[in-house]
Protein backbone atom coordinates (compact mmCIF):
# COMPACT_ATOMS: atom_id res chain seq x y z
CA UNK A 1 12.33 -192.51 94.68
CA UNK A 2 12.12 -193.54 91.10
CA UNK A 3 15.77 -192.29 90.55
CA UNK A 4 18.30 -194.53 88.50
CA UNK A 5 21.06 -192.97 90.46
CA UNK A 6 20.26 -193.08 94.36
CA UNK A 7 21.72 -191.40 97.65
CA UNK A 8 20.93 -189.10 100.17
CA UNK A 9 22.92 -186.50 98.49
CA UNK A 10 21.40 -187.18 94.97
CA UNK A 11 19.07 -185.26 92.80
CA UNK A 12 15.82 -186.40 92.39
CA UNK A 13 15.56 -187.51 89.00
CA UNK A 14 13.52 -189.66 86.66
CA UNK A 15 9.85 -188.28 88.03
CA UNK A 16 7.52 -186.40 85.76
CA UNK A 17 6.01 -183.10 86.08
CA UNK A 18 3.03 -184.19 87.68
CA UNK A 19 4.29 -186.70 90.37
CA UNK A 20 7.02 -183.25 91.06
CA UNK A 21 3.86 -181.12 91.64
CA UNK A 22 2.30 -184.07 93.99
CA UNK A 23 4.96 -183.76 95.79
CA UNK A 24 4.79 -179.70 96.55
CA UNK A 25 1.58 -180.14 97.34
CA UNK A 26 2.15 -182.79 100.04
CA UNK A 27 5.14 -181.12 101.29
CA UNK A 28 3.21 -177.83 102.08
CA UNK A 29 0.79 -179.75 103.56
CA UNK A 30 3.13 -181.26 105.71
CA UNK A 31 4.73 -178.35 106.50
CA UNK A 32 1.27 -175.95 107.19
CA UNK A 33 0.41 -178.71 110.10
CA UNK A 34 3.90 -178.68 111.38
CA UNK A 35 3.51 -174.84 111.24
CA UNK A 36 6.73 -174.00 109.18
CA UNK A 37 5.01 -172.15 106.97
CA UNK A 38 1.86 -169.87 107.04
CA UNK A 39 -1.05 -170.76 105.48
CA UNK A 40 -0.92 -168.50 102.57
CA UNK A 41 2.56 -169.62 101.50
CA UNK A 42 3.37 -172.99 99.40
CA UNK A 43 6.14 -175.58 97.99
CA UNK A 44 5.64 -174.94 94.25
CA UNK A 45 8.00 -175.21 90.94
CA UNK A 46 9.02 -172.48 90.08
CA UNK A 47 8.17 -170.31 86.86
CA UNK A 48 10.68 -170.22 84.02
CA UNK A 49 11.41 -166.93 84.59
CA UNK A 50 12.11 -167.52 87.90
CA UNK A 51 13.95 -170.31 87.23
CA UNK A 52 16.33 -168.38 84.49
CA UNK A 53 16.33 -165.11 86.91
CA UNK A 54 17.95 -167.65 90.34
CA UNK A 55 20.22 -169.39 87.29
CA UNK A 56 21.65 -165.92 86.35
CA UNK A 57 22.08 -164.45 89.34
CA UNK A 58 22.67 -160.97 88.48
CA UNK A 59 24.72 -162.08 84.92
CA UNK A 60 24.44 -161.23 81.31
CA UNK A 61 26.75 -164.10 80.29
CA UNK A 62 26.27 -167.27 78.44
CA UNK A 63 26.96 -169.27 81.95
CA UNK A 64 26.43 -167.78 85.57
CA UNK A 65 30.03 -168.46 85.74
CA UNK A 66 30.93 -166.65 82.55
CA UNK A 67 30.52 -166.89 78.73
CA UNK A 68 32.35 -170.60 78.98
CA UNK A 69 31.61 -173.55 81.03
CA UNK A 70 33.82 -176.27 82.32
CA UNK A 71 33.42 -179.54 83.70
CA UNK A 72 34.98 -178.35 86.73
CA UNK A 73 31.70 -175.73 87.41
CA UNK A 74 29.12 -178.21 86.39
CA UNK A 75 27.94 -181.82 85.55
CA UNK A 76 27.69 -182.57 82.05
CA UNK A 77 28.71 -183.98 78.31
CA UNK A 78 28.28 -187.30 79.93
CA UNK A 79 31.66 -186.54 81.68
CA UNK A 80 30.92 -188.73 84.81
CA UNK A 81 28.26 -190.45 82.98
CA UNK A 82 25.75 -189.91 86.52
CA UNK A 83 24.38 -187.41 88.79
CA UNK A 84 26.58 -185.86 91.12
CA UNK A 85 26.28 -184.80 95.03
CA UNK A 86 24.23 -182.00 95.29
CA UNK A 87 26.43 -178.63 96.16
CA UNK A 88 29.34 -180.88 94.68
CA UNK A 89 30.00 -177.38 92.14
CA UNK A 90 30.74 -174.22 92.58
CA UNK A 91 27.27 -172.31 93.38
CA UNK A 92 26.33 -168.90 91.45
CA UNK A 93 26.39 -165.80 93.07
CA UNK A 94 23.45 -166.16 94.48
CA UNK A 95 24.43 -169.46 96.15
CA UNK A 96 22.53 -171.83 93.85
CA UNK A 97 24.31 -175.14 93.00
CA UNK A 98 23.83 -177.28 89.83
CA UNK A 99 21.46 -174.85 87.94
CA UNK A 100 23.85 -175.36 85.17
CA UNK A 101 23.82 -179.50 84.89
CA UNK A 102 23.64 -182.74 86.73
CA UNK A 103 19.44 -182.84 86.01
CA UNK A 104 17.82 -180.44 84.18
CA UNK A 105 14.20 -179.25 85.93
CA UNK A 106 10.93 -179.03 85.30
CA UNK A 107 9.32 -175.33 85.83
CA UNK A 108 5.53 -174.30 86.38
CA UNK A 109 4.80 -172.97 82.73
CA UNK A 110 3.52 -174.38 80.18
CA UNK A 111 5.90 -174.22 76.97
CA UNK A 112 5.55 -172.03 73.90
CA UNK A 113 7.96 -170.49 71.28
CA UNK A 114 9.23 -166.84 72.46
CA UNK A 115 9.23 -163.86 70.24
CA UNK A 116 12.98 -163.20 69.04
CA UNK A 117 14.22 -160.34 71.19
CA UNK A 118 14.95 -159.67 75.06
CA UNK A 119 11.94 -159.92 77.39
CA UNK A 120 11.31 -159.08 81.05
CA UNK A 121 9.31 -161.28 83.30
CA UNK A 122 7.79 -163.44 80.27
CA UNK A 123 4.44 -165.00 81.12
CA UNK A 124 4.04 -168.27 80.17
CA UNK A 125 0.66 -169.86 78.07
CA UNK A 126 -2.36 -170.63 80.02
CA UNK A 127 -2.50 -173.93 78.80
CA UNK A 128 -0.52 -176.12 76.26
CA UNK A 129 0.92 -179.95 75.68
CA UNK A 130 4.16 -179.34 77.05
CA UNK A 131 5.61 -177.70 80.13
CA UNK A 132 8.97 -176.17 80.65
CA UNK A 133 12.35 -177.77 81.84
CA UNK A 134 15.63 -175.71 82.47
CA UNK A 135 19.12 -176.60 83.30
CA UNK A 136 20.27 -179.17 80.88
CA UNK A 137 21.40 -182.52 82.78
CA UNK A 138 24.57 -184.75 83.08
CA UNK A 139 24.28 -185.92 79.81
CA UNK A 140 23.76 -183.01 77.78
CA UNK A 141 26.16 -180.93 76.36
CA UNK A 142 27.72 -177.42 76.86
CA UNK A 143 24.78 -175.65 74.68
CA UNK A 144 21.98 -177.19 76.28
CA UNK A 145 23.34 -176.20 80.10
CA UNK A 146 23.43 -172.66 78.73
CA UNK A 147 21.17 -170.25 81.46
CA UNK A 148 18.72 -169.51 78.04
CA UNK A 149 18.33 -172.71 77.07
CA UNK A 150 15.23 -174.15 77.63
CA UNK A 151 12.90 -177.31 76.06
CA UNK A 152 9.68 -178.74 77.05
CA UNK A 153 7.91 -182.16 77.79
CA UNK A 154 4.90 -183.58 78.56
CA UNK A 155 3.44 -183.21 81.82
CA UNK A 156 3.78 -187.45 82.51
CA UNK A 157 7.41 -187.69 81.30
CA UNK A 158 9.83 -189.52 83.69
CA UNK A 159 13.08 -189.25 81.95
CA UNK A 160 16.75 -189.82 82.65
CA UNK A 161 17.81 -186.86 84.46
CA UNK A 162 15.05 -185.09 84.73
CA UNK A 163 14.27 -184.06 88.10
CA UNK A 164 12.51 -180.40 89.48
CA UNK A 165 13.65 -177.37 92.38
CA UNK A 166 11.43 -176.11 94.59
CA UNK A 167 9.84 -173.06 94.36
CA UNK A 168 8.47 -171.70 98.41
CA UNK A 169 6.33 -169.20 97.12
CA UNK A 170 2.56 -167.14 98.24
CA UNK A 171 -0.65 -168.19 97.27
CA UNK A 172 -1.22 -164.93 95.42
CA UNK A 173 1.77 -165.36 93.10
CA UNK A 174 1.18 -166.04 89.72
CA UNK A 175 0.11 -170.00 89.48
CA UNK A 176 -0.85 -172.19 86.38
């Protein structure tokens, strides 16, 4: 666990894109053998559209919550100056905790600069320098916990409050 902040009920955080994918890929192993899963199913990220589409849950708003965000729905602007319990918030509709906050994520694509304009589904590069991350973290403010903002990184990046979400997905869905 290469986390600063540690406990059973922590986020993840501090590991880079590429040690977060080792780990999917030895947790559906794992899990195939054990026969929780089938065969044709796996422990992925998940795709940035995905990741926006579980953050929303069903919204148009700024927030899941709303067009404003408190400290009392999410971890962030430094206010505890750490990650927090997981499920410590208020989950979306949906029942997903801390998409807003605490660490931002790391998602499947690959990052590139979106048209202006509402999209549906968008499908990330084939290839690039940078891949996705979501969520905003602890210590980020209000704007960058927003469920549209987004940034990218480089696929060996192990960064304060960066952590990833898993993603149990088929083999035939869309991979990079």
């Amino acid at each position: 666990n290469p986390s600063q902040f540690k406990g059973d009920d922590l986020p993840v955080e501090k590991v880079s894109w590429s040690n977060a994918m080792g780990f999917c890929e030895k947790l559906t192993e794992l899990e195939r053998s054990a026969d929780r899963i089938p065969d044709d199913w796996k422990y992925t990220l998940p795709t940035e559209a995905q990741w926006e589409y579980a953050c929303r849950a069903g919204t148009t708003t700024v927030y899941a919550f709303g067009d404003k965000i408190t400290t009392k729905q999410a971890n962030f602007d430094k206010t505890l100056g750490k990650t927090t319990n997981i499920g410590k918030y208020p989950a979306n509709a949906w029942g997903f905790h801390d998409m807003h906050g605490n660490v931002r994520e790391w998602c499947l694509d690959w990052h590139k600069t979106f048209a202006k304009g509402s999209m549906r589904d968008p499908q990330g590069p084939a290839d690039g320098t940078k891949r996705v991350i979501r969520g905003g973290g602890w210590n980020n403010d209000g704007r960058d916990v927003r469920s549209a903002a987004r940034n990218g990184g480089t696929p060996g990046n192990r960064v304060l409050s960066l952590g990833f979400r898993l993603s149990l997905q088929t083999e035939t869905e869309r991979t990079k």
